[in-house]
Protein backbone atom coordinates (compact mmCIF):
# COMPACT_ATOMS: atom_id res chain seq x y z
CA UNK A 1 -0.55 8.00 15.86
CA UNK A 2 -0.60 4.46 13.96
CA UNK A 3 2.72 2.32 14.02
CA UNK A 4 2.56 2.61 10.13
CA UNK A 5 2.74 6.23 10.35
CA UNK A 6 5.56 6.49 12.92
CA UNK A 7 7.86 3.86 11.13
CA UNK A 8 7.04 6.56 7.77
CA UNK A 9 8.17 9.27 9.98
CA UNK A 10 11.24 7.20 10.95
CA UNK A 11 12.18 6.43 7.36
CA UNK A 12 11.96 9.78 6.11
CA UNK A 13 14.14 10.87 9.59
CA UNK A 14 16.85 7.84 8.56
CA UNK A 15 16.93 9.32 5.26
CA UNK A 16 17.69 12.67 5.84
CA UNK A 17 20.30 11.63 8.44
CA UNK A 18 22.13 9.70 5.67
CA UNK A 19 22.43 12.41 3.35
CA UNK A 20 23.04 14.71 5.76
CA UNK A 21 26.16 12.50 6.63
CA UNK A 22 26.96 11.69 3.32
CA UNK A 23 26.84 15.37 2.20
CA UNK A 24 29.81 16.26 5.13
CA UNK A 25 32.21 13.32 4.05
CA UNK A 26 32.00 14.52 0.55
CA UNK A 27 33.09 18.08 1.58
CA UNK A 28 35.65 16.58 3.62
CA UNK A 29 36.93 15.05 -0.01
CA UNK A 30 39.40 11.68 1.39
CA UNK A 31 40.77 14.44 3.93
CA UNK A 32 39.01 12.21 6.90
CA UNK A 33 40.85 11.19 9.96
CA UNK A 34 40.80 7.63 11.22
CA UNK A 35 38.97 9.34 14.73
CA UNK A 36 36.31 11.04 12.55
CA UNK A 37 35.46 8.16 10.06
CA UNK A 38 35.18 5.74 12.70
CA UNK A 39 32.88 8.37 14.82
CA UNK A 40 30.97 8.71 11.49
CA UNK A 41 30.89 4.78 11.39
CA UNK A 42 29.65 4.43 14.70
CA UNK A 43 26.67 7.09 13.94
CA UNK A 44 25.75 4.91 10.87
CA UNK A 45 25.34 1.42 13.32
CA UNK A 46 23.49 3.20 15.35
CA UNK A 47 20.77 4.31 12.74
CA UNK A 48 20.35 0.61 11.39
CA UNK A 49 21.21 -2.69 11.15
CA UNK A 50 22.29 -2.58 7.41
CA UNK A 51 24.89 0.33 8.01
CA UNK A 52 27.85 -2.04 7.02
CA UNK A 53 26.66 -1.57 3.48
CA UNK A 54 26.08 2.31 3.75
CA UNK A 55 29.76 2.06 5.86
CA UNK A 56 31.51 0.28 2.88
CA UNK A 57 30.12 2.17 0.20
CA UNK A 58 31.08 5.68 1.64
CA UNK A 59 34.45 4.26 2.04
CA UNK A 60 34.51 4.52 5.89
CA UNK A 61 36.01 1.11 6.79
């Protein structure tokens, strides 16, 4: 398989991981722990190196 096509596949993986994510803190509606958001934080780093955006804007700092 190419690079190009793997780095596609690894997009599309991020992507769904993000909403995915951001789907369960919205059904948690601002009823998140301190222990879960930064566990949720901490999943989010470890996808990419611009997380701290992604971190701020979901309100998990």
């Amino acid at each position: 398989m190419s690079e190009r096509k793997k780095e596609i596949r690894r997009r599309r993986k991020r992507r769904a991981n993000y909403a995915a994510l951001k789907q369960k803190i919205a059904k948690a509606d601002g009823k998140l722990d301190t222990q879960t958001k930064q566990k949720y934080a901490e999943k989010l780093r470890r996808m990419s190196p611009g997380a701290d955006v992604v971190i701020k804007a979901l309100g998990l700092n």
